[in-house]
C-alpha atoms as a PDB file:
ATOM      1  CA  UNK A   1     -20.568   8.362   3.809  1.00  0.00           C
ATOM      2  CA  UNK A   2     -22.037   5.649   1.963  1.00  0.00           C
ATOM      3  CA  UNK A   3     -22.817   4.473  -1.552  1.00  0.00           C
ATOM      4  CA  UNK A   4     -26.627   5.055  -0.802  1.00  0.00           C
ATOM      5  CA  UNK A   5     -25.990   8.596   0.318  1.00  0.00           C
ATOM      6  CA  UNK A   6     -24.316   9.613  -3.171  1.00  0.00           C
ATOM      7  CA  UNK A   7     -26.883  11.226  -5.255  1.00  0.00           C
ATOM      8  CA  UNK A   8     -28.367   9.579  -8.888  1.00  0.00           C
ATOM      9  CA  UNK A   9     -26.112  11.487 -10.904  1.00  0.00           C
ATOM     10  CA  UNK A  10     -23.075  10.458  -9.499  1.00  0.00           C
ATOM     11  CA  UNK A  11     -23.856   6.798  -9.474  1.00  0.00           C
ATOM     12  CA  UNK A  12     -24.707   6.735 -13.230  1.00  0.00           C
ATOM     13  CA  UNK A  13     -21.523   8.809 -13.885  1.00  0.00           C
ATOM     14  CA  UNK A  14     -19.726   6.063 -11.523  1.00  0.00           C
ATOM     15  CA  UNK A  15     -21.389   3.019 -12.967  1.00  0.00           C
ATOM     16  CA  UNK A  16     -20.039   3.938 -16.277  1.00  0.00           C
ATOM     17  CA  UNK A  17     -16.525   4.607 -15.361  1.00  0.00           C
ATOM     18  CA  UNK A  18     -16.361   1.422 -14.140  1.00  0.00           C
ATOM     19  CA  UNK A  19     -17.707  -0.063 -16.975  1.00  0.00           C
ATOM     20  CA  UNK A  20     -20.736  -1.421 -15.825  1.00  0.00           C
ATOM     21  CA  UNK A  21     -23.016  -2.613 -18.537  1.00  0.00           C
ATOM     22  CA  UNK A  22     -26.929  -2.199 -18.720  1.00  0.00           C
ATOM     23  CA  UNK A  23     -26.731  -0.053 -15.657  1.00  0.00           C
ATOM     24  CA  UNK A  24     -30.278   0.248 -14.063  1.00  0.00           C
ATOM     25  CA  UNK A  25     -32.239   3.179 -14.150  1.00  0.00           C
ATOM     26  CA  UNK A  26     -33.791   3.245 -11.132  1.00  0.00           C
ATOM     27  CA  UNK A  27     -31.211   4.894  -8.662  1.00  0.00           C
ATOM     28  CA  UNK A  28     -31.611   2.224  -5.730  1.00  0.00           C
ATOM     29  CA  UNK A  29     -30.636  -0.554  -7.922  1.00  0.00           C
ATOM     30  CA  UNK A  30     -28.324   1.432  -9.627  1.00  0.00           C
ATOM     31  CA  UNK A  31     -26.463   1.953  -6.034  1.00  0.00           C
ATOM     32  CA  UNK A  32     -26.780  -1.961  -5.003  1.00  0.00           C
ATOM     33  CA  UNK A  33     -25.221  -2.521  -8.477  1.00  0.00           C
ATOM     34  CA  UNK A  34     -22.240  -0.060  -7.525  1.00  0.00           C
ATOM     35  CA  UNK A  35     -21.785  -1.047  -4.045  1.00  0.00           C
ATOM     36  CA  UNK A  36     -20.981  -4.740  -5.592  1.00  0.00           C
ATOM     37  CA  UNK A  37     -18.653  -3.404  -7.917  1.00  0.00           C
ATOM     38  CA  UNK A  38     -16.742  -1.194  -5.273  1.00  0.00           C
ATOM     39  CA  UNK A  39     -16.841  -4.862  -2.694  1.00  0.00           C
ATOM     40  CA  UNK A  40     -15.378  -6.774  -5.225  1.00  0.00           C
ATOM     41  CA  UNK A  41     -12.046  -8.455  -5.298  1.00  0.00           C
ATOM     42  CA  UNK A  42      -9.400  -5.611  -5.995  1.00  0.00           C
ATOM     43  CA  UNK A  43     -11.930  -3.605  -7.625  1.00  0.00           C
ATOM     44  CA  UNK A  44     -10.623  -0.452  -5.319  1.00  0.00           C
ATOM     45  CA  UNK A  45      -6.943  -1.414  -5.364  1.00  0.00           C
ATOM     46  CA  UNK A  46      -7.223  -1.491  -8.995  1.00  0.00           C
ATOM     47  CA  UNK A  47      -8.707   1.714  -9.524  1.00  0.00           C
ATOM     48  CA  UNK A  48      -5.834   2.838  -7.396  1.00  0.00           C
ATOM     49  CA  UNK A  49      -3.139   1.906  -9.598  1.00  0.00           C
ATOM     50  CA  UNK A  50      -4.699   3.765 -11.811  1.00  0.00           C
ATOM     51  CA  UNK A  51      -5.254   6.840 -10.606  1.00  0.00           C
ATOM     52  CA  UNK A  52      -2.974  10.058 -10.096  1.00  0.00           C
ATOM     53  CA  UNK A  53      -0.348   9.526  -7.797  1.00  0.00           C
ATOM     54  CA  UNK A  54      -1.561  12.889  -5.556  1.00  0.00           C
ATOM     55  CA  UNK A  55      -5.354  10.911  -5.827  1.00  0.00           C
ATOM     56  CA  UNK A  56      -4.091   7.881  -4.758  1.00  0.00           C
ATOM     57  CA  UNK A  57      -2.345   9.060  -1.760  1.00  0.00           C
ATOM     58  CA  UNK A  58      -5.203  11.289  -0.647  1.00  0.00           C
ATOM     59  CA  UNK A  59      -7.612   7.906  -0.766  1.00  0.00           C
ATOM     60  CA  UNK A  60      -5.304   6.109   1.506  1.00  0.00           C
ATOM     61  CA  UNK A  61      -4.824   9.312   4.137  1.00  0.00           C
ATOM     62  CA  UNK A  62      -8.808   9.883   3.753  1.00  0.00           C
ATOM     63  CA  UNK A  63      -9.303   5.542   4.322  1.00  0.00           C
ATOM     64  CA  UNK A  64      -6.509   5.135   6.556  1.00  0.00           C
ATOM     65  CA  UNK A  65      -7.080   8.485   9.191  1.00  0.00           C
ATOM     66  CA  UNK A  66     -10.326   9.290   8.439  1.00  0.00           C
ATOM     67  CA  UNK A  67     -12.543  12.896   7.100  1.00  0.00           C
ATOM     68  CA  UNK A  68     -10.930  15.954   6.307  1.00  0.00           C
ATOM     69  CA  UNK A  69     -11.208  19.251   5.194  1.00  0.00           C
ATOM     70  CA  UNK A  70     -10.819  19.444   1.400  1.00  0.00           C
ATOM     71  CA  UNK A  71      -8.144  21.984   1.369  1.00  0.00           C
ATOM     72  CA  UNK A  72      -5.817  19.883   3.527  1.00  0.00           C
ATOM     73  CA  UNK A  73      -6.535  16.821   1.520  1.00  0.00           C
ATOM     74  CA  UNK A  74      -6.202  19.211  -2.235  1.00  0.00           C
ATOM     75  CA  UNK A  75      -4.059  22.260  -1.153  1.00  0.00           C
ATOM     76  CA  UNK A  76      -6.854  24.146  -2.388  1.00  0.00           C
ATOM     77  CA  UNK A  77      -9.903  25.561  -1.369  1.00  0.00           C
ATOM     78  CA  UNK A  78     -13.854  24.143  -3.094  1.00  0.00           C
ATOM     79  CA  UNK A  79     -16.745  26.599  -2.708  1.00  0.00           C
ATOM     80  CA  UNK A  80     -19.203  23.772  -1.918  1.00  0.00           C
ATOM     81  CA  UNK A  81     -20.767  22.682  -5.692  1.00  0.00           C
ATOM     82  CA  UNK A  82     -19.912  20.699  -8.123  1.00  0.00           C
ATOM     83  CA  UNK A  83     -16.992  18.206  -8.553  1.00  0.00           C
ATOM     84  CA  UNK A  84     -14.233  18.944  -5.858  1.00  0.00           C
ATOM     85  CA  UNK A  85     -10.549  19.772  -7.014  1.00  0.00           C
ATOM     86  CA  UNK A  86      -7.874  17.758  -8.479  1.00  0.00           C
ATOM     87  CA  UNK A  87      -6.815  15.529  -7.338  1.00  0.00           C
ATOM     88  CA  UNK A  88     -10.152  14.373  -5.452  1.00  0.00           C
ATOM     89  CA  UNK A  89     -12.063  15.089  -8.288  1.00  0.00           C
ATOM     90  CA  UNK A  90     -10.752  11.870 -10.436  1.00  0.00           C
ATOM     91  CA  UNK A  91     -11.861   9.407  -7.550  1.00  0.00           C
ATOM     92  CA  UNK A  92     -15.067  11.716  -6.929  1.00  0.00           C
ATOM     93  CA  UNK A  93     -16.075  10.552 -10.167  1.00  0.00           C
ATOM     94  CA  UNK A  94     -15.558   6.657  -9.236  1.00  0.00           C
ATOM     95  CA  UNK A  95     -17.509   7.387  -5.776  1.00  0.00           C
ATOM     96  CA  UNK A  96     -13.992   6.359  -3.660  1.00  0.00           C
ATOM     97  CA  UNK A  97     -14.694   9.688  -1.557  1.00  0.00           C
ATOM     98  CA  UNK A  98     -17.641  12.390  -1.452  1.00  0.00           C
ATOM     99  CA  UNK A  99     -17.990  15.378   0.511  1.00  0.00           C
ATOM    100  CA  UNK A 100     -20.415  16.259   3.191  1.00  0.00           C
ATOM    101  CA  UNK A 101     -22.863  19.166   3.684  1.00  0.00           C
ATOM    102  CA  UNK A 102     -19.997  20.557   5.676  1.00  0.00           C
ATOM    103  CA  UNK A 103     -17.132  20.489   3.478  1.00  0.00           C
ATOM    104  CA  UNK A 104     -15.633  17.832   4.643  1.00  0.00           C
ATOM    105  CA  UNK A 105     -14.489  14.373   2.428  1.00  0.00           C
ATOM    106  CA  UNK A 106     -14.975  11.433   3.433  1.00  0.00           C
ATOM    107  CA  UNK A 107     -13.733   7.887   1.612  1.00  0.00           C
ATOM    108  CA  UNK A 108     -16.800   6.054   0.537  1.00  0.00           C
ATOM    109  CA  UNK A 109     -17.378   3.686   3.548  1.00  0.00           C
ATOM    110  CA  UNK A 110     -17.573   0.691   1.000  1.00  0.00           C
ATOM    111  CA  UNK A 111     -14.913   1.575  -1.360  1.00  0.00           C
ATOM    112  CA  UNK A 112     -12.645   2.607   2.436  1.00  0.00           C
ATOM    113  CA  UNK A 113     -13.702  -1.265   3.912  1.00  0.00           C
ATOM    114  CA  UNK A 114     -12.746  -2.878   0.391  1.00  0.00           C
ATOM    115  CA  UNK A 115      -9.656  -1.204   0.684  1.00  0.00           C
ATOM    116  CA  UNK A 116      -8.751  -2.318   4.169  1.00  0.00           C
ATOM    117  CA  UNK A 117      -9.862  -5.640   3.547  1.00  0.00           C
ATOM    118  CA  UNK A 118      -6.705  -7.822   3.832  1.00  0.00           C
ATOM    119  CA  UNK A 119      -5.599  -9.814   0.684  1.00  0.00           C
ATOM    120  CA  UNK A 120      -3.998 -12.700   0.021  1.00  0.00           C
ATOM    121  CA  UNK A 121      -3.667 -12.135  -4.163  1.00  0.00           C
ATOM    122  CA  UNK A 122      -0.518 -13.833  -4.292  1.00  0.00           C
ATOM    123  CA  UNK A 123       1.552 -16.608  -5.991  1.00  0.00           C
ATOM    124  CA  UNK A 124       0.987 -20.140  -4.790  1.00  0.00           C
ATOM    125  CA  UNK A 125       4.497 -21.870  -3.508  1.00  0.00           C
ATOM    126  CA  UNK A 126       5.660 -24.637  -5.805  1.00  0.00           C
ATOM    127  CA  UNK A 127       4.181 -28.047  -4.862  1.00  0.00           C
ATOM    128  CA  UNK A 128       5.977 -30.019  -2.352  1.00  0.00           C
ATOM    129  CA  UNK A 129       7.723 -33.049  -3.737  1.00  0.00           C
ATOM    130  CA  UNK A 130       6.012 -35.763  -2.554  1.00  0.00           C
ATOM    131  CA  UNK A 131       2.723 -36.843  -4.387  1.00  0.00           C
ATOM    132  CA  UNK A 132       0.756 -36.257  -1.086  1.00  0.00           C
ATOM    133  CA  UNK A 133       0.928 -33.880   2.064  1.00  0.00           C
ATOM    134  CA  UNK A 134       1.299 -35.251   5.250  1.00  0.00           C
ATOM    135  CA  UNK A 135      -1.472 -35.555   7.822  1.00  0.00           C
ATOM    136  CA  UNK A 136      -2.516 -32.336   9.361  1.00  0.00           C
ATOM    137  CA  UNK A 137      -1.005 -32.629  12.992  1.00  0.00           C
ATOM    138  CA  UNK A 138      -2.981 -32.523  15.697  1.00  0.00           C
ATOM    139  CA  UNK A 139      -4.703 -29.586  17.434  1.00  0.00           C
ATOM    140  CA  UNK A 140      -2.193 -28.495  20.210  1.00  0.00           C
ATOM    141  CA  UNK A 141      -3.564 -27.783  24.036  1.00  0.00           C
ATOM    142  CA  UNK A 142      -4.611 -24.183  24.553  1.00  0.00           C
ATOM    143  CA  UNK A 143      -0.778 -23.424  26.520  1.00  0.00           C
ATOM    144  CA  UNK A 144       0.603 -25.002  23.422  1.00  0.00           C
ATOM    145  CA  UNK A 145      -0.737 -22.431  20.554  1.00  0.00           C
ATOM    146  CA  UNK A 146       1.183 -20.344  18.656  1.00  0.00           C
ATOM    147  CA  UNK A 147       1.233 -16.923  20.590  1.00  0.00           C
ATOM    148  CA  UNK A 148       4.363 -17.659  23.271  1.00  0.00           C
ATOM    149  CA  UNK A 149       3.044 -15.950  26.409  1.00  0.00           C
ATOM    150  CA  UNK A 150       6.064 -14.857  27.782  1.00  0.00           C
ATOM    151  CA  UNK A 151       9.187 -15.337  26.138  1.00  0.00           C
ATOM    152  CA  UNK A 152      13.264 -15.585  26.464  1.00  0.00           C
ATOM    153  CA  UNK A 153      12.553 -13.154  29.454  1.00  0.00           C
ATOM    154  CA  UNK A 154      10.395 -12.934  32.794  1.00  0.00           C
ATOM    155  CA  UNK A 155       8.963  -9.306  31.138  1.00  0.00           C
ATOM    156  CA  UNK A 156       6.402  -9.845  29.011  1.00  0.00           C
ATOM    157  CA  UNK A 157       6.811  -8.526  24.982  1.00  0.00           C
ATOM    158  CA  UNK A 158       4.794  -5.129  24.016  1.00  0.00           C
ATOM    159  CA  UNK A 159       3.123  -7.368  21.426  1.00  0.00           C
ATOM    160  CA  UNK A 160       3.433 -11.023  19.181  1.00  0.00           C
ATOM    161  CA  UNK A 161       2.473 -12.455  16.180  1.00  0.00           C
ATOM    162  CA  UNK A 162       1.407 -15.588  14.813  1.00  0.00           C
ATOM    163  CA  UNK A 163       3.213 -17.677  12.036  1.00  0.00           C
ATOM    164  CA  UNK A 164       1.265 -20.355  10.350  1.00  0.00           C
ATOM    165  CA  UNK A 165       2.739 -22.499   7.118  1.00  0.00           C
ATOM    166  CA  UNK A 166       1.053 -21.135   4.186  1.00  0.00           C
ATOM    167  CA  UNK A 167       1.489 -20.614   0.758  1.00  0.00           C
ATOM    168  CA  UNK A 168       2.322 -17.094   1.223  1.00  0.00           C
ATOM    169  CA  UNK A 169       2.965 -14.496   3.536  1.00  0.00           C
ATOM    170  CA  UNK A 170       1.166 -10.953   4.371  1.00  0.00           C
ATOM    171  CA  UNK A 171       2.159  -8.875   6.911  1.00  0.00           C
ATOM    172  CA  UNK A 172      -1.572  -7.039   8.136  1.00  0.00           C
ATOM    173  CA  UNK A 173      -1.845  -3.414   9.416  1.00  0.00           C
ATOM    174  CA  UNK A 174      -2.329  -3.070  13.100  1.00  0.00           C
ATOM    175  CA  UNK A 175      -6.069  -1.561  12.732  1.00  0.00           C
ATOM    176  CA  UNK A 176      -6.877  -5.035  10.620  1.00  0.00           C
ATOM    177  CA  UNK A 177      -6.351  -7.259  12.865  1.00  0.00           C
ATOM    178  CA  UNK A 178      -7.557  -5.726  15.776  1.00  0.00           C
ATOM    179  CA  UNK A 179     -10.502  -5.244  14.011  1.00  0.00           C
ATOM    180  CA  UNK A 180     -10.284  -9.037  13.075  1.00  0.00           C
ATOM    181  CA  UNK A 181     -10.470  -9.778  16.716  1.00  0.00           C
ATOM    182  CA  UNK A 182     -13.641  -7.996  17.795  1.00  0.00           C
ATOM    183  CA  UNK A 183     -16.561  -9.522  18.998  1.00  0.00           C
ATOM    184  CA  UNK A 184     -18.712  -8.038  15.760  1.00  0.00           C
ATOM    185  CA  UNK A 185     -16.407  -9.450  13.295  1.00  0.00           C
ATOM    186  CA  UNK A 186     -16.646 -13.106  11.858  1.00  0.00           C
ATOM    187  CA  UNK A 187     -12.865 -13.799  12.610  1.00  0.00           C
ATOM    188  CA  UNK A 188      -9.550 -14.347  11.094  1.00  0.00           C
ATOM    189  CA  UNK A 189     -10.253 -16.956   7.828  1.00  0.00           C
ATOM    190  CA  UNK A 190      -9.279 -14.212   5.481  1.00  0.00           C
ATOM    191  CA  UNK A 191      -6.001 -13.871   6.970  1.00  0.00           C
ATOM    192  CA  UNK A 192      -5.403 -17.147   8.305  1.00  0.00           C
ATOM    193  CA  UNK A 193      -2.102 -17.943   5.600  1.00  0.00           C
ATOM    194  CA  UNK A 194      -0.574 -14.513   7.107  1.00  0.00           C
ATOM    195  CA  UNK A 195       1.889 -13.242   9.946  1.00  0.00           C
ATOM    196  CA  UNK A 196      -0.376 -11.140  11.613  1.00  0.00           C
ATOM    197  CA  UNK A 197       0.950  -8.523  13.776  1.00  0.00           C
ATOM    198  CA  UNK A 198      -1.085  -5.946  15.548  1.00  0.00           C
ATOM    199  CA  UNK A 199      -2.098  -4.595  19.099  1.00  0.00           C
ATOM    200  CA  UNK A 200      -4.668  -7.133  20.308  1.00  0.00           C
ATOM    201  CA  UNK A 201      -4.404  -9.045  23.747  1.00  0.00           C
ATOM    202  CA  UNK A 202      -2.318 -12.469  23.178  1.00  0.00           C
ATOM    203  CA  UNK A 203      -5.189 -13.971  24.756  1.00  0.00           C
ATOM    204  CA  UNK A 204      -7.869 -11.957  22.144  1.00  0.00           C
ATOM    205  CA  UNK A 205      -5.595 -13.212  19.085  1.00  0.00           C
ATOM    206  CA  UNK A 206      -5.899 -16.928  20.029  1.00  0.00           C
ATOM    207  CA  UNK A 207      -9.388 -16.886  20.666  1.00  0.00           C
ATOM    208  CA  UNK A 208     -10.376 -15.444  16.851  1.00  0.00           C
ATOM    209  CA  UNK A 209      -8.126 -17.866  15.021  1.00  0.00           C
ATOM    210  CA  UNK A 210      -9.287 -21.094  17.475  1.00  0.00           C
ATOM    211  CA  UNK A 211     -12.877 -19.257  16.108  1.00  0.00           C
ATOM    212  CA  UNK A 212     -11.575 -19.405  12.973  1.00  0.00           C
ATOM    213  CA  UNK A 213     -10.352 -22.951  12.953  1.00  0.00           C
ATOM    214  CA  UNK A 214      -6.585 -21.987  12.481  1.00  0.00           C
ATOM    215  CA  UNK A 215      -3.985 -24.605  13.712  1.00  0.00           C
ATOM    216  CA  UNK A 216      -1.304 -23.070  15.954  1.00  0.00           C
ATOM    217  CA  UNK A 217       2.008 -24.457  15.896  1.00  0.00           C
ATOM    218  CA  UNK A 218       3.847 -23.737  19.336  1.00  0.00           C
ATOM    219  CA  UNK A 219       7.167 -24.389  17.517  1.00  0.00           C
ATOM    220  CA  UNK A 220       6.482 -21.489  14.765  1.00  0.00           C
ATOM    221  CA  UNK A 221       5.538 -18.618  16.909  1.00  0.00           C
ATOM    222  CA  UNK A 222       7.541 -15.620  17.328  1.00  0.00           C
ATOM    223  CA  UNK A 223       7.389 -12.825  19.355  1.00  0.00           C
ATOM    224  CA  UNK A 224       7.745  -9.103  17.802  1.00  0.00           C
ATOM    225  CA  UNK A 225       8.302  -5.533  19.310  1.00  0.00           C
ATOM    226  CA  UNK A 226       5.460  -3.420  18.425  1.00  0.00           C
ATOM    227  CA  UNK A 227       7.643  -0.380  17.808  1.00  0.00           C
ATOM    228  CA  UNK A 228       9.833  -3.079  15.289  1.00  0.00           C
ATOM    229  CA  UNK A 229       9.166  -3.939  11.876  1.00  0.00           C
ATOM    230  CA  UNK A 230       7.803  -7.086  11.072  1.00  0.00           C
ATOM    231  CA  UNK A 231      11.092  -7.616   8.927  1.00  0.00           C
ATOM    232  CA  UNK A 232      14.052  -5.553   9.957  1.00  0.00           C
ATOM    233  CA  UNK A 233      16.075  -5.422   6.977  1.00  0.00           C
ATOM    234  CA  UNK A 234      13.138  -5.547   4.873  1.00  0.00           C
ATOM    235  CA  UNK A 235      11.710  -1.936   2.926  1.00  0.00           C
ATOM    236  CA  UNK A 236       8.717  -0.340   4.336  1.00  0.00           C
ATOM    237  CA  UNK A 237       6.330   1.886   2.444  1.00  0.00           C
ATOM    238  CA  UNK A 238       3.944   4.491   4.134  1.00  0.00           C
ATOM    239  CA  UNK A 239       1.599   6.923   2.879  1.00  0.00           C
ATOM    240  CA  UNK A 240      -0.476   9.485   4.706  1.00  0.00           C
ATOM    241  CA  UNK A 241       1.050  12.071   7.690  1.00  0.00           C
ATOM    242  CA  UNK A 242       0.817   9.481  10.640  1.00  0.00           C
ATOM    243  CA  UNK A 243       2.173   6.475   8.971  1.00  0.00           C
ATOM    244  CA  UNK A 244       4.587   8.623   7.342  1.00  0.00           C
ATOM    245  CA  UNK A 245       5.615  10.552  10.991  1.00  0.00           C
ATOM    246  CA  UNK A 246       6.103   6.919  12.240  1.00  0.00           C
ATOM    247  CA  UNK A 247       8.335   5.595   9.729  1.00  0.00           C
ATOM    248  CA  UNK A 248      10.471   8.899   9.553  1.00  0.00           C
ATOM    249  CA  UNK A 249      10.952   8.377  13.584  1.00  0.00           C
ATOM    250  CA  UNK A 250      12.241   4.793  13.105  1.00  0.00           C
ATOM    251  CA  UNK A 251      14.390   5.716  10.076  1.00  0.00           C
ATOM    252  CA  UNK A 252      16.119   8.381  12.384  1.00  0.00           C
ATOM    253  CA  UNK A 253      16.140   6.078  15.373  1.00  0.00           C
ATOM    254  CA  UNK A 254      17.818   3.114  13.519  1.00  0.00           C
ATOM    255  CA  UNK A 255      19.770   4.931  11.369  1.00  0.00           C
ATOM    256  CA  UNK A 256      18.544   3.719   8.239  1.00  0.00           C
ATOM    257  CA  UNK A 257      17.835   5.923   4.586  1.00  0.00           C
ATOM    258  CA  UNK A 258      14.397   6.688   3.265  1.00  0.00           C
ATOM    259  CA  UNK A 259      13.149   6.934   0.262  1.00  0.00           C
ATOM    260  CA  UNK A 260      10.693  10.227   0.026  1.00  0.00           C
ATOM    261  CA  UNK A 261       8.228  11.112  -3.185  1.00  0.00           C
ATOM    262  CA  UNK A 262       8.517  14.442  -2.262  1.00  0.00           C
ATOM    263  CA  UNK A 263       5.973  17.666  -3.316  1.00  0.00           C
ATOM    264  CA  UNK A 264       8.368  20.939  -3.729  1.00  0.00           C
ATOM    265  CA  UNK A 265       7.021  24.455  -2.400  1.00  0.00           C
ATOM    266  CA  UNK A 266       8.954  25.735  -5.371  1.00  0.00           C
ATOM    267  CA  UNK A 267       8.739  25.173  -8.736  1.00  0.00           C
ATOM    268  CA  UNK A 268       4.753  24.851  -8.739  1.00  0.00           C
ATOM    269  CA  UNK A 269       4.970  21.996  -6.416  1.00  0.00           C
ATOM    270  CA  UNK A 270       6.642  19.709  -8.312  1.00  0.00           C
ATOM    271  CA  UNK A 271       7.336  16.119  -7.122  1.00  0.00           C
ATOM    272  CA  UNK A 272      10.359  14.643  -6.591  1.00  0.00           C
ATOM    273  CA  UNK A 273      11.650  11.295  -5.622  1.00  0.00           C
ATOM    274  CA  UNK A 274      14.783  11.062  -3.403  1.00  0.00           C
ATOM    275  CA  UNK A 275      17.076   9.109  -1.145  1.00  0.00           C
ATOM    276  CA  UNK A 276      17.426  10.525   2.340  1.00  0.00           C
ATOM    277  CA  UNK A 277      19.807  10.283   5.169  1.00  0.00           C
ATOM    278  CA  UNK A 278      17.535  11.533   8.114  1.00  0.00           C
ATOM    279  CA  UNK A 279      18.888  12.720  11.205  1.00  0.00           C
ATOM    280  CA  UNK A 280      16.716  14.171  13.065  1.00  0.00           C
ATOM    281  CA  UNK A 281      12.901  15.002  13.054  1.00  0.00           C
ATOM    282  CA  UNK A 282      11.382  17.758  15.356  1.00  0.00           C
ATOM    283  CA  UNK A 283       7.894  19.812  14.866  1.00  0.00           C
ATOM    284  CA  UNK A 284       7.271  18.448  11.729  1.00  0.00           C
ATOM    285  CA  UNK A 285      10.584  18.953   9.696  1.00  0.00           C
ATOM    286  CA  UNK A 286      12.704  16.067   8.898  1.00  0.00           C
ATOM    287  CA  UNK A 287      16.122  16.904   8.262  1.00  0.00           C
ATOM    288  CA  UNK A 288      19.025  15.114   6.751  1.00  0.00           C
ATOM    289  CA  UNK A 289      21.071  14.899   3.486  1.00  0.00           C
ATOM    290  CA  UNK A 290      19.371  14.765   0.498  1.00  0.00           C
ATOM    291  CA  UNK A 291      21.408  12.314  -2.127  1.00  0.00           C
ATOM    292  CA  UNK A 292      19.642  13.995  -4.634  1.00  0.00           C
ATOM    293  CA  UNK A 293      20.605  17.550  -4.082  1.00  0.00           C
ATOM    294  CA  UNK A 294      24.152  16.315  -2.238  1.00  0.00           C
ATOM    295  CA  UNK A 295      23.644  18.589   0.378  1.00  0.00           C
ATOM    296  CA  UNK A 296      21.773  18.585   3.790  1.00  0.00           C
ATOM    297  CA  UNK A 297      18.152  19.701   2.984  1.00  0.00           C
ATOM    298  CA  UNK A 298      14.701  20.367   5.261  1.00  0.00           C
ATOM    299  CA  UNK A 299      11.728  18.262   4.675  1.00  0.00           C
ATOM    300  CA  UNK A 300       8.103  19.018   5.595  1.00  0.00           C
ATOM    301  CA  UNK A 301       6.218  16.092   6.963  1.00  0.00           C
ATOM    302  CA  UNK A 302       3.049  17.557   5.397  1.00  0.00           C
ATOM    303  CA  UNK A 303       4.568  17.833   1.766  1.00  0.00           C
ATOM    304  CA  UNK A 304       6.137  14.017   1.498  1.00  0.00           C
ATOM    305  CA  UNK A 305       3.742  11.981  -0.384  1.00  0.00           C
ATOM    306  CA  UNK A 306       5.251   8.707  -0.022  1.00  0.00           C
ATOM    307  CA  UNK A 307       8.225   7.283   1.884  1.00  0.00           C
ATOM    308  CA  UNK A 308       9.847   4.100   2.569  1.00  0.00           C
ATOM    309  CA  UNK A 309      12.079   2.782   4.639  1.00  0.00           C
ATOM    310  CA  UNK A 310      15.171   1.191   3.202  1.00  0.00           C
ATOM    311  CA  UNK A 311      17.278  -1.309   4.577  1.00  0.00           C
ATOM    312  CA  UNK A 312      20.732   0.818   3.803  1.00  0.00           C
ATOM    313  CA  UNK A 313      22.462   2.672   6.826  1.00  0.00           C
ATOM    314  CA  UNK A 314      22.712   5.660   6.663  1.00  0.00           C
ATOM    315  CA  UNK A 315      25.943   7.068   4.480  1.00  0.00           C
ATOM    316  CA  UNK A 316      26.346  10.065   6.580  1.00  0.00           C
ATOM    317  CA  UNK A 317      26.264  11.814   9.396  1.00  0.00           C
ATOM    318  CA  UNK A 318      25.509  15.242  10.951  1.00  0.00           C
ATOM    319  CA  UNK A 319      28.603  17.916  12.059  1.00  0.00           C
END
């Protein structure tokens, strides 16, 4: 689902939400004009912040695992016309998603790309503090670059990760830089100041950022388990059922407490936010004791909004 797909209505209705000025009348340049908006820098993460927490986590699950039915993304059902339900209905309005002829709803394909785009919006390190940098080194042999082939071991690692110096650090989703690394894709220059971990071929990794014209330090390289976080100690957020599914499985495995924003079956579905000893997770249910409630408590997979991985043990433990 695309930008040019959305009809004239929407557009205009979009345009202005986004505070375009002078938007044209004529619908194909109004689109162009709204397709640059929704490609610009943080244009879509902006909007994001913004918008209802339920709205903001349905963008991510629609950008992140793709279509779905509206009344698994809205807990409701939409009889086909007009603007879908809360909470779609706010980032309807901004053409993030639109529904097809078949009910389903899709994340706009350029607000979903601008989304997944990796960014490096952050500080710049203080200046080193001598007047001038040193000379770049030089370019090390092919068996020299960053990505260790092997490692401490004869068995090769499930996966590894370059680290180049930089001026910051981002950590990039799996799907991003495998994407990166395909043939149709002009390489790894956005995320070249980056540790980035994912589930390309060693080989396929240092082929995009020699492409690129990274420099790959043999003596900076590290080597990562895929099933690992990038930082063990170090919080984790995840938003959608899969990512969330896969964090819950690693919080149980290492024994580490979650975080949960958590949507209630009582109350009217009321969200809470809680700390969570999980001990187990089977079918769906996580279930563990609940800080919040001081008591062991059952969690749906499908009802947790947001959760995040902390870097505290666990506090308790099951009879």
């Amino acid at each position: 689902m695309r930008v040019a797909d959305l009809d004239g209505r929407t557009v205009a209705e979009a345009l202005t939400l986004l505070g375009a000025r002078d938007a044209p009348t004529h619908r194909a340049a109004a689109a162009r004009q709204l397709r640059e908006i929704l490609e610009g820098h943080r244009t879509v993460r902006d909007l994001l912040e913004a918008a209802p927490d339920a709205g903001r986590d349905a963008f991510v699950a629609l950008a992140t695992e793709g279509p779905a039915r509206v009344s698994d993304v809205a807990d409701r059902g939409w009889s086909g016309r007009g603007n879908l339900p809360f909470p779609l209905d706010w980032l309807q309005r901004r053409a993030l998603v639109a529904p097809d002829a078949n009910g389903r709803v899709h994340a706009v394909d350029e607000a979903r790309r601008a989304y997944l785009a990796p960014t490096l919006d952050l500080q710049a390190a203080a200046e080193p503090d001598s007047e001038s940098e040193p000379d770049p080194a030089p370019e090390p042999a092919p068996e020299e670059a960053g990505v260790a082939p092997g490692g401490a071991t004869d068995t090769a690692p499930p996966s590894e990760a370059i680290v180049h110096p930089a001026r910051s650090v981002v950590v990039a989703a799996p799907e991003t830089i495998d994407r990166l690394c395909s043939d149709d894709e002009p390489g790894l220059e956005a995320i070249s100041d980056t540790v980035a971990i994912g589930d390309a071929d060693a080989e396929a990794v240092r082929a995009a950022l020699r492409r690129a014209g990274v420099r790959l330090l043999g003596e900076e390289a590290v080597v990562v388990d895929a099933h690992a976080p990038a930082l063990p100690t170090a919080p984790e957020r995840a938003v959608g059922p899969k990512q969330v599914r896969s964090l819950l499985d690693r919080a149980v495995e290492q024994r580490r407490q979650v975080w949960l924003r958590y949507h209630t079956s009582s109350r009217g579905g009321a969200t809470t936010e809680r700390v969570v000893d999980p001990w187990s997770l089977a079918e769906d249910l996580l279930v563990g004791w609940c800080h919040l409630r001081r008591d062991e408590r059952t969690f749906a997979v499908g009802r947790i909004g947001e959760a995040v991985l902390l870097a505290d043990e666990i506090a308790s433990t099951c009879d």
